[in-house]
N, C-alpha and C. Protein backbone atom coordinates (compact mmCIF):
# COMPACT_ATOMS: atom_id res chain seq x y z
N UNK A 1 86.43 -19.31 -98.51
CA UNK A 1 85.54 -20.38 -98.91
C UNK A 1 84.56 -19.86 -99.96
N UNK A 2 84.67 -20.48 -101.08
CA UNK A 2 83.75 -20.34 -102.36
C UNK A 2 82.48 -20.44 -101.98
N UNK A 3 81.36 -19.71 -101.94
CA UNK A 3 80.13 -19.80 -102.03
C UNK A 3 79.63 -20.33 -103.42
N UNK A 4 79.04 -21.71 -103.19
CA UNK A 4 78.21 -22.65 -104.25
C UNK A 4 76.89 -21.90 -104.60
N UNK A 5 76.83 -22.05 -105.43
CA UNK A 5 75.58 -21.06 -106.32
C UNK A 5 74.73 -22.55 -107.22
N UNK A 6 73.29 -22.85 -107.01
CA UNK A 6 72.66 -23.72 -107.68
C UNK A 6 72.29 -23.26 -109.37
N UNK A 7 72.35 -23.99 -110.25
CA UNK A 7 71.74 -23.50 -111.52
C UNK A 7 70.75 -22.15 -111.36
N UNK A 8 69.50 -22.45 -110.54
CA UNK A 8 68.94 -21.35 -110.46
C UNK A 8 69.33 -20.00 -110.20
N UNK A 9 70.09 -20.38 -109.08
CA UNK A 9 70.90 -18.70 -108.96
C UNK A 9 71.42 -18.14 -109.85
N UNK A 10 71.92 -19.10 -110.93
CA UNK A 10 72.47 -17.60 -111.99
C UNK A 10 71.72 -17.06 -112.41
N UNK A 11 70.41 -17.10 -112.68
CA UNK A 11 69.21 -16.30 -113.61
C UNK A 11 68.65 -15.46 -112.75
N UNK A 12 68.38 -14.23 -113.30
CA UNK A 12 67.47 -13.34 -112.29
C UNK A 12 66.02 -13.90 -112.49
N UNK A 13 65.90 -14.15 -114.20
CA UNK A 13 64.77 -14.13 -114.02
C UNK A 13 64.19 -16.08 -114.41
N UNK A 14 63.63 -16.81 -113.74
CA UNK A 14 63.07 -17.96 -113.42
C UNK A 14 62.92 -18.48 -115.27
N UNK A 15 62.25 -17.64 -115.96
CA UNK A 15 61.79 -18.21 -117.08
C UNK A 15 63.38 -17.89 -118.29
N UNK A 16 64.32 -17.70 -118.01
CA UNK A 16 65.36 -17.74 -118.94
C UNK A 16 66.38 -19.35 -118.13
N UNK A 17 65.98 -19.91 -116.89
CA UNK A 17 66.38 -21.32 -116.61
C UNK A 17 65.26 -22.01 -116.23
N UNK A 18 63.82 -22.04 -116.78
CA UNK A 18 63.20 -22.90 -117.25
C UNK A 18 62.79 -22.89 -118.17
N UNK A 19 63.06 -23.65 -119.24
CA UNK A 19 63.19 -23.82 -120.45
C UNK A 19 62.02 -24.41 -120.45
N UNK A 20 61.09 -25.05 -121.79
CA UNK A 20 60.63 -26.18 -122.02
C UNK A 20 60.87 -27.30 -120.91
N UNK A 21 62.01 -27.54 -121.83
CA UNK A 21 62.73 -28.96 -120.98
C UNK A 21 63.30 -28.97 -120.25
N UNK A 22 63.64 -27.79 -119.06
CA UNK A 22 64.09 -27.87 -117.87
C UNK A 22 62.89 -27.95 -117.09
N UNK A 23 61.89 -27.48 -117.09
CA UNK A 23 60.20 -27.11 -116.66
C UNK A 23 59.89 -28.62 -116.64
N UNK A 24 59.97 -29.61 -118.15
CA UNK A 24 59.74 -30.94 -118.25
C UNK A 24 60.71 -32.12 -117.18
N UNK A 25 62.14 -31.44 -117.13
CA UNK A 25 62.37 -32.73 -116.35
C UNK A 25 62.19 -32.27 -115.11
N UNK A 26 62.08 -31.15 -114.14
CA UNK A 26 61.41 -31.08 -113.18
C UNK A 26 60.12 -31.77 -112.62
N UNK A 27 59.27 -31.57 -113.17
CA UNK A 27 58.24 -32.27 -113.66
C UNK A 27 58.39 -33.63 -113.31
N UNK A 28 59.28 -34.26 -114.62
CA UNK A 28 59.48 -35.58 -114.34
C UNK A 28 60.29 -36.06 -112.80
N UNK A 29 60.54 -35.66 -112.22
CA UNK A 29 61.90 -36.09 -111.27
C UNK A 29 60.88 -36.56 -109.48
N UNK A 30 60.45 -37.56 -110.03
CA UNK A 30 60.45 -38.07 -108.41
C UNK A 30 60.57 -37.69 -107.05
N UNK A 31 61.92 -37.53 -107.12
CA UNK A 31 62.71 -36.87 -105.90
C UNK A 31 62.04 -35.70 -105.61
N UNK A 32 61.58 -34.85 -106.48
CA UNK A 32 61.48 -33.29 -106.35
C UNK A 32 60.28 -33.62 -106.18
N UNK A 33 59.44 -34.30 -106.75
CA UNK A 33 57.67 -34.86 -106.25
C UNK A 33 57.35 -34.91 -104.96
N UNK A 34 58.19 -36.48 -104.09
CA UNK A 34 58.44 -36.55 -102.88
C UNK A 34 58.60 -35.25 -102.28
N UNK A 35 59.58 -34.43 -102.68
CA UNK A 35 59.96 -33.85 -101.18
C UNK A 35 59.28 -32.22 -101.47
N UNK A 36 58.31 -32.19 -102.46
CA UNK A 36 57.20 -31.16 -102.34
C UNK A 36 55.96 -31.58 -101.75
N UNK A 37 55.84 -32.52 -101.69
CA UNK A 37 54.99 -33.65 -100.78
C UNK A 37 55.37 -33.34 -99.28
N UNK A 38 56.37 -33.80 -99.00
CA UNK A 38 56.49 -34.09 -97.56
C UNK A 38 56.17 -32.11 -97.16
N UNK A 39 57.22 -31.30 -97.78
CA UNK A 39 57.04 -30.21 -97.50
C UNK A 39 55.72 -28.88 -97.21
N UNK A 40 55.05 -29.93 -97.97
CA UNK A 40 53.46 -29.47 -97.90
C UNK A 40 52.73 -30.00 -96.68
N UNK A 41 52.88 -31.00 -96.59
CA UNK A 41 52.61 -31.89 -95.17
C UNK A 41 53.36 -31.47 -94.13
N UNK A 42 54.31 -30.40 -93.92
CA UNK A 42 55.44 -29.95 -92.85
C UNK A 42 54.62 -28.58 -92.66
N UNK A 43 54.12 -27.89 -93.75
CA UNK A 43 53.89 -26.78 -93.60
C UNK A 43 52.17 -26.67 -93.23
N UNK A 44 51.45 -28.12 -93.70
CA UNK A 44 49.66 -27.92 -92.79
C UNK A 44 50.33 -28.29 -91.81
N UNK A 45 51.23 -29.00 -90.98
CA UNK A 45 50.85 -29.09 -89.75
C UNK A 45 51.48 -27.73 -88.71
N UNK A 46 52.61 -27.28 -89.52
CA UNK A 46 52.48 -25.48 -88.41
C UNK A 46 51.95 -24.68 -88.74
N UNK A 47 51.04 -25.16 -89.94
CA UNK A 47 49.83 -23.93 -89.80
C UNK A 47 48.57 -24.16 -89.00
N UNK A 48 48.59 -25.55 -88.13
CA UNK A 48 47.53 -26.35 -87.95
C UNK A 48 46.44 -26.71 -88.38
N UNK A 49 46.81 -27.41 -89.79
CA UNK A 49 45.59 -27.47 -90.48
C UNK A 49 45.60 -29.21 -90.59
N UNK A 50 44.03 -29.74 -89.79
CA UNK A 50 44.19 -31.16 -89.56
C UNK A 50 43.59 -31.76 -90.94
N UNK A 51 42.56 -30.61 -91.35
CA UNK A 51 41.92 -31.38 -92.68
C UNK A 51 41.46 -30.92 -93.58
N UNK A 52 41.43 -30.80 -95.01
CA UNK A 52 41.70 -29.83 -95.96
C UNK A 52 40.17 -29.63 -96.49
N UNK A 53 39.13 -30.41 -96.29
CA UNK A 53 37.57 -30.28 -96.55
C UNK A 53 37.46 -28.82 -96.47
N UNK A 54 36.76 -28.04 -97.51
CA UNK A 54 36.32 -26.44 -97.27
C UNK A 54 37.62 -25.54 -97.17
N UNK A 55 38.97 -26.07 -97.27
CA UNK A 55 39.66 -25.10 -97.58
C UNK A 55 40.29 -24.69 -98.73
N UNK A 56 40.52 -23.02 -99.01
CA UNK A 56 40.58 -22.66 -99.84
C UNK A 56 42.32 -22.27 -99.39
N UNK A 57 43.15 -22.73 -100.47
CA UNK A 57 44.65 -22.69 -100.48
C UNK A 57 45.57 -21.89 -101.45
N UNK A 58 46.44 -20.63 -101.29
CA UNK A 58 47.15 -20.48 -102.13
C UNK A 58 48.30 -21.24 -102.36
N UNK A 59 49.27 -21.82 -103.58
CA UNK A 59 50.41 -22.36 -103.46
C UNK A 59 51.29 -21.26 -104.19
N UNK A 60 52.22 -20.50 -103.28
CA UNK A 60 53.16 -19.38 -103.96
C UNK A 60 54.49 -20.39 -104.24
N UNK A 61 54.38 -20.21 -105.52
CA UNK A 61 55.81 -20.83 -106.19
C UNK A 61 55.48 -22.24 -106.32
N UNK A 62 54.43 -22.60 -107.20
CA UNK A 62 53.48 -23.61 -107.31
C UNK A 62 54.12 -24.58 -108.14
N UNK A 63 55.08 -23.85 -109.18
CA UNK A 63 56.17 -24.75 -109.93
C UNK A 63 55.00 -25.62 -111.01
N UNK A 64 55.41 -26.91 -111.40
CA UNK A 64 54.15 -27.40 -111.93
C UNK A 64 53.25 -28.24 -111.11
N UNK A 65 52.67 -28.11 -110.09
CA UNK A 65 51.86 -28.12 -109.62
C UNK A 65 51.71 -29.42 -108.34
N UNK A 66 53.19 -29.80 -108.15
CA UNK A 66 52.97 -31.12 -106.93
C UNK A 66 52.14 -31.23 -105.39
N UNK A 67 52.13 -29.82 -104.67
CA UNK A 67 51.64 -29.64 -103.68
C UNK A 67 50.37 -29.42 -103.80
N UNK A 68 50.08 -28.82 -105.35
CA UNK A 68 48.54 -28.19 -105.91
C UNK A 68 47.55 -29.60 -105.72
N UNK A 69 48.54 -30.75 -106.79
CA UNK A 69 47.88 -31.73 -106.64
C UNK A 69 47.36 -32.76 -106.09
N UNK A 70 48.60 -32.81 -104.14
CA UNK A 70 48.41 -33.17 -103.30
C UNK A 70 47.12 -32.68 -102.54
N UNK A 71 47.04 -31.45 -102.43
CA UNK A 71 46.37 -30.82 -101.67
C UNK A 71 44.95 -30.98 -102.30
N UNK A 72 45.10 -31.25 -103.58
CA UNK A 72 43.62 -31.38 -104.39
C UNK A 72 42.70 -32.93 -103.93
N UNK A 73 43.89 -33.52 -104.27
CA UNK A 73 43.60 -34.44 -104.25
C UNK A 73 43.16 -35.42 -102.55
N UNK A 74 43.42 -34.43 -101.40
CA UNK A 74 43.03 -34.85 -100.08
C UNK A 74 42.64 -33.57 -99.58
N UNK A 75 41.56 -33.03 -100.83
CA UNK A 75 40.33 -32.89 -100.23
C UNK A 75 40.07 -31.11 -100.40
N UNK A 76 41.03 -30.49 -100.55
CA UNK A 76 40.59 -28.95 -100.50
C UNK A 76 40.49 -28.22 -101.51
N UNK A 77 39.15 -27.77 -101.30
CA UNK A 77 37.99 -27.52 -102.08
C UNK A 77 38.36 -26.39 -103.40
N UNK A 78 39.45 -25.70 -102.68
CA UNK A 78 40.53 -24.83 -104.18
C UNK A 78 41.59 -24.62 -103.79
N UNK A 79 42.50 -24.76 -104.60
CA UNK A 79 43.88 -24.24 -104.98
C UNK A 79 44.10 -23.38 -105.84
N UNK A 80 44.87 -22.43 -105.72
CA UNK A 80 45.46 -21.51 -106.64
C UNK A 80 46.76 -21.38 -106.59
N UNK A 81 47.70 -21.40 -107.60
CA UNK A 81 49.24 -21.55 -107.48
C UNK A 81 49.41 -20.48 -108.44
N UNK A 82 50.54 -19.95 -108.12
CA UNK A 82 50.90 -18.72 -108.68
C UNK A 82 52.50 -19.30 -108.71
N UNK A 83 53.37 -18.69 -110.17
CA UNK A 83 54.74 -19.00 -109.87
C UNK A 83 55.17 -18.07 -111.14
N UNK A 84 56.11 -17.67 -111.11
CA UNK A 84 56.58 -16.28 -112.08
C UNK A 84 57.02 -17.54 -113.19
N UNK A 85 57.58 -18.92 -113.40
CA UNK A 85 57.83 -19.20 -114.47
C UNK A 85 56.61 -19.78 -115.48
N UNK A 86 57.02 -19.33 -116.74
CA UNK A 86 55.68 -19.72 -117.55
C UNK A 86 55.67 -21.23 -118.04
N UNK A 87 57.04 -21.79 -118.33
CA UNK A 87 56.34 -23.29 -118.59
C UNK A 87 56.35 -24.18 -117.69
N UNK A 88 56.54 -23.72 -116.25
CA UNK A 88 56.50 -24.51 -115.15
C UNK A 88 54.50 -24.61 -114.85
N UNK A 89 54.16 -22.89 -115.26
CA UNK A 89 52.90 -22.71 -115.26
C UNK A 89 51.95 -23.44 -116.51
N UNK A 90 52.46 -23.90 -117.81
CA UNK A 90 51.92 -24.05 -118.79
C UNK A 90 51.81 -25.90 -118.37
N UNK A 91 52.48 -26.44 -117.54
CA UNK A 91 52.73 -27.57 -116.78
C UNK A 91 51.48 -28.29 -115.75
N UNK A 92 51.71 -26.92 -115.08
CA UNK A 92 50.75 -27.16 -114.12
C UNK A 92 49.22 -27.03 -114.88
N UNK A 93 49.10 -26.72 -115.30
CA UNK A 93 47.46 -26.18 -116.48
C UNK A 93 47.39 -27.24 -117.38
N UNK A 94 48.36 -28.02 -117.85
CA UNK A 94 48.18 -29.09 -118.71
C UNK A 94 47.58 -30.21 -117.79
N UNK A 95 47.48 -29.87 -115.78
CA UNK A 95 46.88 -31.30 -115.40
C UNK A 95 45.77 -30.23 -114.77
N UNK A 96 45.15 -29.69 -115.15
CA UNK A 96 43.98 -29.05 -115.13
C UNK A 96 43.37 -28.12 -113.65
N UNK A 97 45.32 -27.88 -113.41
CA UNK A 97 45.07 -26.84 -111.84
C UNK A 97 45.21 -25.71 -112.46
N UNK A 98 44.88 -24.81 -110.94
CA UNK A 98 44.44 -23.38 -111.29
C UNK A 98 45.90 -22.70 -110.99
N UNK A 99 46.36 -22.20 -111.77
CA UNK A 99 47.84 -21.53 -111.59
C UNK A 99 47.70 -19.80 -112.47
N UNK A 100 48.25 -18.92 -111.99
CA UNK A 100 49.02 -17.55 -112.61
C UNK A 100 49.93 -17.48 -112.49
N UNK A 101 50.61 -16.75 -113.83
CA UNK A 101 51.88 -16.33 -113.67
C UNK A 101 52.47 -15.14 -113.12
């Protein structure tokens, strides 16, 4: 049985398969919005975190910034996202979160 390999897997390194415009339609894609959403919401509740007032959050592999902006936006007080690709990062900084590469 053939082991399926996603686009990403062929690249070692993140920023030779995000392009510009692979970084951009990520970005754009709904689907991938949603379910960095829900996944952020899966992961405060087994960390038990009921409410984000006064907390300070890292997002590792922050991408352009969906969970950053969830999390900003209900309530905690900083985010920092870190993600090795640069225009996923140049993404996230264009909506005025705190990201490194």
């Amino acid at each position: 049985m053939k082991k399926v390999i996603t686009p990403e897997q062929e690249f070692e390194d993140p920023n030779d398969f995000y392009t510009v415009e692979e970084a951009e339609r990520y970005n754009q894609n709904s689907a991938m919005r949603k379910m960095q959403i829900e996944l952020t919401e899966i992961a405060l509740q087994i960390a038990g975190v009921s409410h984000l007032e006064h907390k300070k959050i890292i997002d590792v592999g922050c991408g352009t910034g969906f969970s950053m902006e969830y999390l900003q936006n209900n309530g905690s007080s900083e985010v920092i996202g870190i993600d090795p690709s640069k225009e996923m990062v140049k993404i996230a900084e264009g909506k005025k979160l705190c990201v490194c590469v």
